[in-house]
Protein backbone atom coordinates (compact mmCIF):
# COMPACT_ATOMS: atom_id res chain seq x y z
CA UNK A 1 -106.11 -232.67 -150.97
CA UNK A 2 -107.11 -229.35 -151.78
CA UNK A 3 -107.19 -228.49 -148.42
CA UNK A 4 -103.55 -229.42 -148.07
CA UNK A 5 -102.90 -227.08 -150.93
CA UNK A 6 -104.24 -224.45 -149.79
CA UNK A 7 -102.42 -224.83 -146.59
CA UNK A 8 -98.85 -224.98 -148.59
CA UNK A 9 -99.94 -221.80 -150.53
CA UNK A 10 -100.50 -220.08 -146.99
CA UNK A 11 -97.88 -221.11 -145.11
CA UNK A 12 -95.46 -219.84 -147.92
CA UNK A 13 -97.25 -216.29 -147.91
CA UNK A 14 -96.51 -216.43 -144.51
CA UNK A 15 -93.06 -216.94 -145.69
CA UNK A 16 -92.93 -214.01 -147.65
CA UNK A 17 -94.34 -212.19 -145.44
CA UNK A 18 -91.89 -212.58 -142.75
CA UNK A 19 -88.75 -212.07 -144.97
CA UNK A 20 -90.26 -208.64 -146.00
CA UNK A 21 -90.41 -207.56 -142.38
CA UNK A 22 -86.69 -208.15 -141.47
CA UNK A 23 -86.43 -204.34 -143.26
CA UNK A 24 -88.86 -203.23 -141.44
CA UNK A 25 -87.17 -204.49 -138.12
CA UNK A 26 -83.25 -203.10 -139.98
CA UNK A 27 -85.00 -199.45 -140.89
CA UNK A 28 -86.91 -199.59 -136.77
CA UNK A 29 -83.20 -199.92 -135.35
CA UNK A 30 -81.81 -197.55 -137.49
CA UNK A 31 -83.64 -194.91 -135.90
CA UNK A 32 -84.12 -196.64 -132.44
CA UNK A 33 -79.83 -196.91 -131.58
CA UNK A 34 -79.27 -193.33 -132.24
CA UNK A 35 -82.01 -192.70 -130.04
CA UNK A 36 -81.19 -194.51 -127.26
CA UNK A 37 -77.39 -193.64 -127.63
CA UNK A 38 -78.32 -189.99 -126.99
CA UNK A 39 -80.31 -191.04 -124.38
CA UNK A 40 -77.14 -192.61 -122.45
CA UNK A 41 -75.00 -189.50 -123.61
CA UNK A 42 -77.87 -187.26 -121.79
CA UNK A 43 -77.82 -189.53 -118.45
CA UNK A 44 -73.84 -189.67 -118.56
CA UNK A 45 -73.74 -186.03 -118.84
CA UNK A 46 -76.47 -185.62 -116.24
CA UNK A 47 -73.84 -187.85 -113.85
CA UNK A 48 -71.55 -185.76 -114.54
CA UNK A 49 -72.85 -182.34 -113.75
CA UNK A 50 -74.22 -184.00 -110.44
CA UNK A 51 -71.03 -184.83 -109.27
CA UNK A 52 -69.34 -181.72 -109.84
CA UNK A 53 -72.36 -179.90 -108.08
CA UNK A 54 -72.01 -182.41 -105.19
CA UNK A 55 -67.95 -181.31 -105.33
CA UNK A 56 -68.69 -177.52 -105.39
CA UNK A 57 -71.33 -177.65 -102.64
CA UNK A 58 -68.86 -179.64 -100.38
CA UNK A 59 -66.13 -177.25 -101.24
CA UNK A 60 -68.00 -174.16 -100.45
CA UNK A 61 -68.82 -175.39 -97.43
CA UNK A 62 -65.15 -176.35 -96.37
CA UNK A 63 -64.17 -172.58 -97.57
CA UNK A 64 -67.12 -170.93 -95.71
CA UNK A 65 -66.37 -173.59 -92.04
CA UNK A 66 -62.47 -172.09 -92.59
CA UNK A 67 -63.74 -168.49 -93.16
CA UNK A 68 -66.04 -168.30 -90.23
CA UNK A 69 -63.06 -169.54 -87.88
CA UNK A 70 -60.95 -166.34 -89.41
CA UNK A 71 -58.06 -168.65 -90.96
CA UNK A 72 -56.21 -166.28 -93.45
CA UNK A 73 -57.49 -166.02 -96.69
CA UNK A 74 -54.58 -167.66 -98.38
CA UNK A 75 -55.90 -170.80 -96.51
CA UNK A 76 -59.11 -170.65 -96.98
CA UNK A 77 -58.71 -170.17 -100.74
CA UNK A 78 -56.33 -172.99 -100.66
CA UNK A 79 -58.49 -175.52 -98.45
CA UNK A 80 -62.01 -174.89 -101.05
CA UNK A 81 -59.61 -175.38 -103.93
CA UNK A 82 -58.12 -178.79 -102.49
CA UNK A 83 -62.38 -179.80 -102.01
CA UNK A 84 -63.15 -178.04 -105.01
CA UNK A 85 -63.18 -179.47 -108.91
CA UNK A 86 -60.02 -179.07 -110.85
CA UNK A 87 -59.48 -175.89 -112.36
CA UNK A 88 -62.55 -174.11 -110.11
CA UNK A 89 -62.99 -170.32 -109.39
CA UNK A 90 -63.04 -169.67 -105.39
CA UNK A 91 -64.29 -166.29 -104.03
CA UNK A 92 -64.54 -165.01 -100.78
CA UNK A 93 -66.16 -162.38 -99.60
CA UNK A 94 -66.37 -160.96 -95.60
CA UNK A 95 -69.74 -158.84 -95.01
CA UNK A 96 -70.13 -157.23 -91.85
CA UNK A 97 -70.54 -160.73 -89.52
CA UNK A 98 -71.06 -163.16 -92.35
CA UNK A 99 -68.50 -164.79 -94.66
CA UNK A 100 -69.59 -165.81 -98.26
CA UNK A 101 -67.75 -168.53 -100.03
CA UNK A 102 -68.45 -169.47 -104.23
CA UNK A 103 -67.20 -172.08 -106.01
CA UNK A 104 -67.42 -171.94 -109.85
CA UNK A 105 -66.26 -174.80 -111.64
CA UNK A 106 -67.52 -176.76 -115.52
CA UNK A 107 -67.50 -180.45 -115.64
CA UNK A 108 -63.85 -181.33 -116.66
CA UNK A 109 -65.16 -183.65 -119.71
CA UNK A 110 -67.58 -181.08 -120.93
CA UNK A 111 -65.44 -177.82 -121.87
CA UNK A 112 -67.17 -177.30 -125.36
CA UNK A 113 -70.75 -177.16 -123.39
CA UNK A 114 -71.46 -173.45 -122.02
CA UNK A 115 -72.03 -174.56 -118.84
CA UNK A 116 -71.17 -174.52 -115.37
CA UNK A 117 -71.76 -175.21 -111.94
CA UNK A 118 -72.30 -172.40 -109.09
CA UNK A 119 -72.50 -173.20 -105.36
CA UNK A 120 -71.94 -170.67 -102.41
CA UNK A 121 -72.18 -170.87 -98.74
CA UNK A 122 -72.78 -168.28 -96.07
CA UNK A 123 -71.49 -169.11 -92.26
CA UNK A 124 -71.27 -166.32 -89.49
CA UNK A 125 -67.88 -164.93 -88.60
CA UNK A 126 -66.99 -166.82 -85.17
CA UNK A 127 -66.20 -163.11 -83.92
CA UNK A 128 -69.86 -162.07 -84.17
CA UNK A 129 -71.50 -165.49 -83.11
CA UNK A 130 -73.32 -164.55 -79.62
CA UNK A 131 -72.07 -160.40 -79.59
CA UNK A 132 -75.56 -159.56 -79.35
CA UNK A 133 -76.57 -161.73 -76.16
């Protein structure tokens, strides 16, 4: 019988012991779900950047293909902005036999962050492709 005692007087430390853990496990995911919360934040934010790179890279190429083929500059300003992000800065520039193209533009859901995106692409003017052959 003793043994059975004994047995009852573990299994209800056991007991105990398990209901002081559930604090434990509260205080653990108390400073686990901010964690991971920032975590997704940072990966959102990471999306987001990505995709307006991805947009200003595409756009600066559009500009720089319409540049090279001499359209006006109106057009070619308005052509990068239709590719480009909302609310991006377009430049182009004409050097010599190359055209140069930059698209400036911050993630749209991220104005309070300094930060932006900068992608430019260089073509050759269709005028000076083959003049030295």
């Amino acid at each position: 019988m003793r043994g059975c005692e004994g047995e009852s007087v573990r299994g209800s430390d056991r007991a105990s012991a398990w209901g002081s853990d559930r604090g434990f496990v509260t205080a653990e995911s108390a400073v686990v779900l901010p964690v991971l919360v920032m975590f997704a934040m940072a990966l959102v934010w990471g999306l987001l950047v990505m995709a307006v790179q991805i947009q200003c890279v595409d756009a600066a190429r559009t500009g720089a293909r319409a540049a090279a083929r001499q359209d006006p500059a109106d057009a070619v300003i308005e052509v990068t902005r239709e590719a480009a992000p909302r609310d991006a800065r377009v430049t182009v520039d004409r050097e010599g036999g190359e055209v140069r193209v930059v698209v400036v533009a911050r993630p749209s859901l991220l104005r309070g962050l300094p930060f932006e995106v900068r992608e430019e692409a260089v073509a050759a003017a269709e005028e000076s492709v083959g003049a030295g052959t």
